[in-house]
N, C-alpha and C. Protein backbone atom coordinates (compact mmCIF):
# COMPACT_ATOMS: atom_id res chain seq x y z
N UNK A 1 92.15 -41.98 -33.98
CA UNK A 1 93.38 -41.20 -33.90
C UNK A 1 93.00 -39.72 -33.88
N UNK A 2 93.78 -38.88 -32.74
CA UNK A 2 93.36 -37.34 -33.12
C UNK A 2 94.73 -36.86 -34.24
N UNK A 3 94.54 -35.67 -33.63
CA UNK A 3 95.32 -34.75 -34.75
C UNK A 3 96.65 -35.11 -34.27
N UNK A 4 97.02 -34.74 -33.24
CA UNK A 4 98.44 -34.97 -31.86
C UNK A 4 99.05 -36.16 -32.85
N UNK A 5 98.32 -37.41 -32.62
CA UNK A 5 98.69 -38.88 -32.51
C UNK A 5 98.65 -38.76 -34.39
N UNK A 6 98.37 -37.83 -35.09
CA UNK A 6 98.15 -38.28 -36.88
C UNK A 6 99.64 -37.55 -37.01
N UNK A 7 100.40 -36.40 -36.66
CA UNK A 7 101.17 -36.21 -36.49
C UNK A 7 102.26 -37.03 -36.02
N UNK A 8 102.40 -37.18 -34.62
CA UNK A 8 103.44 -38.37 -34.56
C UNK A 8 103.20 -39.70 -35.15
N UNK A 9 102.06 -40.02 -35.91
CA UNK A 9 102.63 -41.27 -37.15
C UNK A 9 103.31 -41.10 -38.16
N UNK A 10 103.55 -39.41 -38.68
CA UNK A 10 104.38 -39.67 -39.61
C UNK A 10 105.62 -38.44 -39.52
N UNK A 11 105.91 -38.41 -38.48
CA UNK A 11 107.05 -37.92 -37.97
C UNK A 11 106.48 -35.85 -38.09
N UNK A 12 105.77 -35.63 -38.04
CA UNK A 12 105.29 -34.10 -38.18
C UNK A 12 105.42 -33.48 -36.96
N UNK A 13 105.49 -31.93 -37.00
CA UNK A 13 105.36 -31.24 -36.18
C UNK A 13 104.09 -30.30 -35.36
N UNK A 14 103.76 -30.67 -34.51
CA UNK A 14 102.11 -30.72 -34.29
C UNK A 14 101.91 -29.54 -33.46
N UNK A 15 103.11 -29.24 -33.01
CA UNK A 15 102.47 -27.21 -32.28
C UNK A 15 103.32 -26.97 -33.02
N UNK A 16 104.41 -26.75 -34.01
CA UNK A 16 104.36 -25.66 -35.19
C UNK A 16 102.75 -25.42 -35.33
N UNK A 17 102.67 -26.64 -36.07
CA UNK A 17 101.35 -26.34 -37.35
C UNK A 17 100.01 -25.85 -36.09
N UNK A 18 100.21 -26.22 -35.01
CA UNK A 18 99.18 -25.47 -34.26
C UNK A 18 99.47 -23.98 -33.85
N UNK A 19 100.83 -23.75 -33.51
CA UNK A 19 100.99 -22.28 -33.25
C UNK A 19 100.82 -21.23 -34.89
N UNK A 20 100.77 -21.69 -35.96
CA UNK A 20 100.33 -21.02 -37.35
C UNK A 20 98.62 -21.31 -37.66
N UNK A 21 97.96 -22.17 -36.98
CA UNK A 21 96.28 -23.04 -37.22
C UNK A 21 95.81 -22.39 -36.40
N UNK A 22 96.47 -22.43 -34.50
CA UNK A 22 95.64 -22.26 -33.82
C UNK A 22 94.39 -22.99 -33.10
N UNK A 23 93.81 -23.84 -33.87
CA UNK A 23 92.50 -24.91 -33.55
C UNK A 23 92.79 -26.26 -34.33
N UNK A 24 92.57 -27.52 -33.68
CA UNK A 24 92.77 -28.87 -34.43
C UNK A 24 91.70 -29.05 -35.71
N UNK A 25 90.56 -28.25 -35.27
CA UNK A 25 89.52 -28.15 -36.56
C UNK A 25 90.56 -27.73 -37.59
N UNK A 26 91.28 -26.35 -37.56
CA UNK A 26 92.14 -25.98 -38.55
C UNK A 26 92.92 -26.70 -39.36
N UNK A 27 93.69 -27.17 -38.45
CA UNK A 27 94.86 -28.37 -38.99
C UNK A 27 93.63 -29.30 -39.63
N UNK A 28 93.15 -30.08 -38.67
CA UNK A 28 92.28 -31.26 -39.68
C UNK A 28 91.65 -30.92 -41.43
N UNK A 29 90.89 -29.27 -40.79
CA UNK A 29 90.95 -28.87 -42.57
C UNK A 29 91.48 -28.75 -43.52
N UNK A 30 93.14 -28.65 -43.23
CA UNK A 30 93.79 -28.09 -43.93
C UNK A 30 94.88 -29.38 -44.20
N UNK A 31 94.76 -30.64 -43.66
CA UNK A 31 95.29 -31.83 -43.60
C UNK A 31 94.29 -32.74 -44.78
N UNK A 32 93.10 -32.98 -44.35
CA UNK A 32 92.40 -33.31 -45.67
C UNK A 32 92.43 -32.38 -47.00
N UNK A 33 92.77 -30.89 -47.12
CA UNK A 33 92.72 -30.61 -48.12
C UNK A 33 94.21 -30.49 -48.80
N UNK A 34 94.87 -31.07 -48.12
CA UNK A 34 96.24 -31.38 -48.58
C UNK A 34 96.37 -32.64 -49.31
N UNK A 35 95.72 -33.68 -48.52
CA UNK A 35 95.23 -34.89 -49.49
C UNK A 35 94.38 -34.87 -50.55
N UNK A 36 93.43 -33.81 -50.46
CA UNK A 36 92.77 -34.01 -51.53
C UNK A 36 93.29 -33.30 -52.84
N UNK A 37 94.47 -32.27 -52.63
CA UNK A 37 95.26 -31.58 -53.63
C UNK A 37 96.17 -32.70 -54.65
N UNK A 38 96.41 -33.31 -53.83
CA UNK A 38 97.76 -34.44 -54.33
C UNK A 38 98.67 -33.94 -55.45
N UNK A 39 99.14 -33.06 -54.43
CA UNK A 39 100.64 -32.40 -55.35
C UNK A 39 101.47 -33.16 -55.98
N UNK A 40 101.36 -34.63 -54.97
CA UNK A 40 102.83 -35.87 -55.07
C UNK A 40 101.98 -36.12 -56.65
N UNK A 41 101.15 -36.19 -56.67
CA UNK A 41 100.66 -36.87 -57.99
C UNK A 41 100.90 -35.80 -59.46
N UNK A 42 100.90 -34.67 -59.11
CA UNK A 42 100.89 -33.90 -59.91
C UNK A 42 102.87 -33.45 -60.35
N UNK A 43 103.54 -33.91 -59.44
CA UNK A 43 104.99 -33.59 -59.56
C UNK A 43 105.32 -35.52 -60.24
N UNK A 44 104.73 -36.24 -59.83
CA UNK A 44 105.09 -37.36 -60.73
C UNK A 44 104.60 -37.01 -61.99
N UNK A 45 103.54 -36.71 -62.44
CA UNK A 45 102.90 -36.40 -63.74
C UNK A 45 104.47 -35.68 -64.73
N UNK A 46 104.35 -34.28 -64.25
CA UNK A 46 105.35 -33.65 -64.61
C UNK A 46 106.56 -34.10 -64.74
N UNK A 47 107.22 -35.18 -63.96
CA UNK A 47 108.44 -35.92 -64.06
C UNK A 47 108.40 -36.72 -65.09
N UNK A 48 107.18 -37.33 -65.40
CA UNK A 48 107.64 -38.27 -66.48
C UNK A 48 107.16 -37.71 -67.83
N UNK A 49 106.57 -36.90 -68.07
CA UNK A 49 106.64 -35.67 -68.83
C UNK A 49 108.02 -34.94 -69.01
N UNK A 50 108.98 -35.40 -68.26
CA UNK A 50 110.11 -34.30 -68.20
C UNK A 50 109.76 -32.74 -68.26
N UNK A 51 108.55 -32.13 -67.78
CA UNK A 51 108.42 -31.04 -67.77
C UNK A 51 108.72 -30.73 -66.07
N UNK A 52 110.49 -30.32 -66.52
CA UNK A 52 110.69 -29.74 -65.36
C UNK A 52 110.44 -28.61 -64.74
N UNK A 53 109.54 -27.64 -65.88
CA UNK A 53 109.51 -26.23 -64.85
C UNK A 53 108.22 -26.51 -63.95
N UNK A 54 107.47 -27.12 -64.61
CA UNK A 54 106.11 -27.65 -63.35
C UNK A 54 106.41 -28.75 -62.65
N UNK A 55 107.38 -29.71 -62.84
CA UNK A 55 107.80 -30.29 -61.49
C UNK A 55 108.85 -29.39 -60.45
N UNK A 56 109.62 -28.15 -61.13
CA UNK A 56 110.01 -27.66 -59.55
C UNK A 56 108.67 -27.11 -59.05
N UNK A 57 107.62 -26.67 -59.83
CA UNK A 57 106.83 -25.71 -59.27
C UNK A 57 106.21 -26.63 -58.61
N UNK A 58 105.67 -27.60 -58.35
CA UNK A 58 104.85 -28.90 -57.94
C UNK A 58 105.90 -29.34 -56.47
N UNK A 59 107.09 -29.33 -56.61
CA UNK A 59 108.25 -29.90 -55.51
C UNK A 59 108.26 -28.20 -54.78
N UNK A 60 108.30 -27.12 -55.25
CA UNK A 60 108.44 -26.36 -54.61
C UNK A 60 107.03 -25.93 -53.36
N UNK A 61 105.85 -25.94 -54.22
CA UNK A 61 104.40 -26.08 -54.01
C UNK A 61 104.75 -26.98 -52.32
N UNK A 62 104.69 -28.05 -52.86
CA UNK A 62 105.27 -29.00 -51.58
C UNK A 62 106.15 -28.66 -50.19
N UNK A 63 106.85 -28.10 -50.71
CA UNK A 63 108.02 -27.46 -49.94
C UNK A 63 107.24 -26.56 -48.70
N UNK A 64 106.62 -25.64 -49.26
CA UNK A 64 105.77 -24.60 -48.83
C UNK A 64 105.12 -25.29 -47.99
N UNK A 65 104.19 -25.91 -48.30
CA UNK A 65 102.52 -26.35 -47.70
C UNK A 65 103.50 -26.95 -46.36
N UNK A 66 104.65 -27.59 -46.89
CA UNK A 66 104.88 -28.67 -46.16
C UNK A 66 105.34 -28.00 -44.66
N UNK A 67 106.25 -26.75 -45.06
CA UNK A 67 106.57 -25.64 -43.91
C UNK A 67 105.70 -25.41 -42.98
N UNK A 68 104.86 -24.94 -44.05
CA UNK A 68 103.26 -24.53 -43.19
C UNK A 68 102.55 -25.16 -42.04
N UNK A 69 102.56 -26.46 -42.79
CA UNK A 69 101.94 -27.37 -41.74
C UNK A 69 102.79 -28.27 -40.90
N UNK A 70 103.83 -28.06 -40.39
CA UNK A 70 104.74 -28.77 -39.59
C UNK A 70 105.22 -30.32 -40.56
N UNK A 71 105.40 -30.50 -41.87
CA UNK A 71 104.94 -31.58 -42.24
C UNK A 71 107.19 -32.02 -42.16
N UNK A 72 106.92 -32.48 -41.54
CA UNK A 72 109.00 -32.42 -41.47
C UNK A 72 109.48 -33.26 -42.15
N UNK A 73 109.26 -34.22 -42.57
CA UNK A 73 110.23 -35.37 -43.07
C UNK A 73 109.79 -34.89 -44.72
N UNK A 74 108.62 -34.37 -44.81
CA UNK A 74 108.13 -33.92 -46.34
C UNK A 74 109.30 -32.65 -46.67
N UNK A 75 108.95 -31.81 -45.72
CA UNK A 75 109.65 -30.39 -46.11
C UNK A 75 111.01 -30.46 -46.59
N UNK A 76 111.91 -31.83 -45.42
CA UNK A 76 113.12 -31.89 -46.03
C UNK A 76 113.09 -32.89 -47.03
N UNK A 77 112.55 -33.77 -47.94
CA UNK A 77 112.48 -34.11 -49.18
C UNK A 77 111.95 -33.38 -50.21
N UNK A 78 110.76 -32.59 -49.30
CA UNK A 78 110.77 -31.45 -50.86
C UNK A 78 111.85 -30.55 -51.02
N UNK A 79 112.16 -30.30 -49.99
CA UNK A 79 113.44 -29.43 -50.18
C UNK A 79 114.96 -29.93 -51.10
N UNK A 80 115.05 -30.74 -51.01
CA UNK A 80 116.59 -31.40 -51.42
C UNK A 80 115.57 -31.57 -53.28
N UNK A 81 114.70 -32.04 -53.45
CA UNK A 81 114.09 -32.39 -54.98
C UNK A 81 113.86 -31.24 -55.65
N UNK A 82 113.34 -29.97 -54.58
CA UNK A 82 113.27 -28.75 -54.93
C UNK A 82 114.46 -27.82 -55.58
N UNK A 83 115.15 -28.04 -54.93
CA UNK A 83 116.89 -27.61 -55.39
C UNK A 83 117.25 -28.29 -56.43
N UNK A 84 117.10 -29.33 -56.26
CA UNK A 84 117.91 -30.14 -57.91
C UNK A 84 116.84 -29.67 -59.15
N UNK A 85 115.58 -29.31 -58.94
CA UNK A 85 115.17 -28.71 -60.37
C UNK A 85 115.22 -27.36 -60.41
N UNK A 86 115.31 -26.56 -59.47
CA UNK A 86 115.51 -25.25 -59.59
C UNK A 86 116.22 -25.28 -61.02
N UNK A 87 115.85 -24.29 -61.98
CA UNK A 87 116.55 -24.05 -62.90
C UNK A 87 116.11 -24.99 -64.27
N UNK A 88 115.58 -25.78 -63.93
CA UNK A 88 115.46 -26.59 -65.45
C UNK A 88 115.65 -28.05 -64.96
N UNK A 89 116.43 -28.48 -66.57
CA UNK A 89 116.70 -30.14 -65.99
C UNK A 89 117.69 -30.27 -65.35
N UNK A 90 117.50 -31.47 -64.34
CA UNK A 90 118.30 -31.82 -63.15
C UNK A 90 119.53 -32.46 -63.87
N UNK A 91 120.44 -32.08 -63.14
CA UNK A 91 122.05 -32.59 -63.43
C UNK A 91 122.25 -34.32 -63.21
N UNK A 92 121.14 -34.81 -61.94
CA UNK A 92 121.24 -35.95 -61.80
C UNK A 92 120.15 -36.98 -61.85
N UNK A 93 120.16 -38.03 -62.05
CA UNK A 93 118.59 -38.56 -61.88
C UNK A 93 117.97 -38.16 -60.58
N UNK A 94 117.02 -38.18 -60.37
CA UNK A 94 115.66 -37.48 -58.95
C UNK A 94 115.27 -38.63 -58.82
N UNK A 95 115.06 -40.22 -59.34
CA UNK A 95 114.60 -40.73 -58.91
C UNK A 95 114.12 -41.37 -57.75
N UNK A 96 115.41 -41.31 -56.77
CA UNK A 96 115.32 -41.60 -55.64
C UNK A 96 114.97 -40.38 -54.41
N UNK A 97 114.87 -39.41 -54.88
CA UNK A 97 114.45 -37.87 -54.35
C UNK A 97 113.08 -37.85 -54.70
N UNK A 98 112.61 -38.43 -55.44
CA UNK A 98 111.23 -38.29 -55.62
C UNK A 98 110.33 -39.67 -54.72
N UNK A 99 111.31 -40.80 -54.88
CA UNK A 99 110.66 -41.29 -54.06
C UNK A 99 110.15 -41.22 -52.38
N UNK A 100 111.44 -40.54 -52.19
CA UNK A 100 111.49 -40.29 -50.94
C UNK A 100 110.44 -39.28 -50.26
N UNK A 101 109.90 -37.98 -51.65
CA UNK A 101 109.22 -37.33 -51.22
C UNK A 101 107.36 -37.79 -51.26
N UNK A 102 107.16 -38.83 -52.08
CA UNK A 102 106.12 -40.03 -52.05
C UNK A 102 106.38 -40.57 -50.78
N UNK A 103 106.91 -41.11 -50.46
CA UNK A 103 106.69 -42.36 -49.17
C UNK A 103 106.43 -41.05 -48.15
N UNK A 104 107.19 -40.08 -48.01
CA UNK A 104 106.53 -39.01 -47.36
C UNK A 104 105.00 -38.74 -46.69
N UNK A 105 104.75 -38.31 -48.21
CA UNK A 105 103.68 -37.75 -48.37
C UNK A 105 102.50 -38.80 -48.26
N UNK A 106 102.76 -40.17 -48.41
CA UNK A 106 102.12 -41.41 -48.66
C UNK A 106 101.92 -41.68 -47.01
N UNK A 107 102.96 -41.78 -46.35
CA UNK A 107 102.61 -41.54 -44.69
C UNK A 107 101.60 -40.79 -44.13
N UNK A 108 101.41 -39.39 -44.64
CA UNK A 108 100.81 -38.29 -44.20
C UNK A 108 99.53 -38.65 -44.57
N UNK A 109 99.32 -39.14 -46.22
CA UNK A 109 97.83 -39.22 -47.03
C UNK A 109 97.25 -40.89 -45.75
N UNK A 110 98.35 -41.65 -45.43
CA UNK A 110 97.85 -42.50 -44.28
C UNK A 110 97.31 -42.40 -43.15
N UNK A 111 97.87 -41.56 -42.13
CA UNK A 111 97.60 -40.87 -41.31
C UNK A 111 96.37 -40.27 -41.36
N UNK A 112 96.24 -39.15 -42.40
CA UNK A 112 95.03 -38.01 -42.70
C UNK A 112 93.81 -39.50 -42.82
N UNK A 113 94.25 -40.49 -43.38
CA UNK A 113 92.83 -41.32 -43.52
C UNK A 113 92.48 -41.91 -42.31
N UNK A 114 93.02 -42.06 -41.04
CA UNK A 114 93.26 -42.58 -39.82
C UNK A 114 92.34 -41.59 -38.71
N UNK A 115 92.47 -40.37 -39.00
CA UNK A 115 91.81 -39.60 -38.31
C UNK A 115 90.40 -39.78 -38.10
N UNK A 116 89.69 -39.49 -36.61
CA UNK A 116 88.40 -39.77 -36.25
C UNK A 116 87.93 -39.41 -34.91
């Protein structure tokens, strides 16, 4: 799989993240070191901790990278999980906002292992 084809497996945007990269070396670097960060793991940590100011910072974290790198179906789940902790504890359960931003990101960490 190249970079093009790791992108359309999990619904991403592949000349955004090239018109901000510039070179597929780029993206590919910056695609494995997105997996190897594992934010998703670090915003579950914090969730069941109920330490919500490092799970917005962890969902927000996400949000970002996710902009960055054309990552689309992520950006808009970090985004909607991002908003509900803004501020502290969430008004509603996240559970299903969090999952959504896992299966996400779980696509992408698939993909990134696919590459060759």
């Amino acid at each position: 799989m190249d970079i093009k084809q790791c992108y359309e497996s999990f619904g991403g945007d592949y000349e955004d993240a090239y018109m901000r990269l510039l070179t597929d070396e780029r993206i590919e670097k910056f695609l494995k070191k997105f997996v190897e960060i594992d934010d998703v793991g670090k915003l579950e940590a914090a969730l069941s901790e109920k330490d919500y100011g490092e799970a917005f910072m962890r969902a927000h974290d996400l949000k970002g990278t996710s902009s960055n790198l054309g990552f689309t179906e992520l950006y808009k789940s970090s985004s909607v999980l991002c908003e509900e902790l803004r501020g502290g504890e969430p008004k509603c359960d996240v559970t299903a906002m969090f999952e959504k931003v896992r299966a996400d990101c779980t696509a992408i960490y698939t993909a990134v292992g696919q590459l060759g």
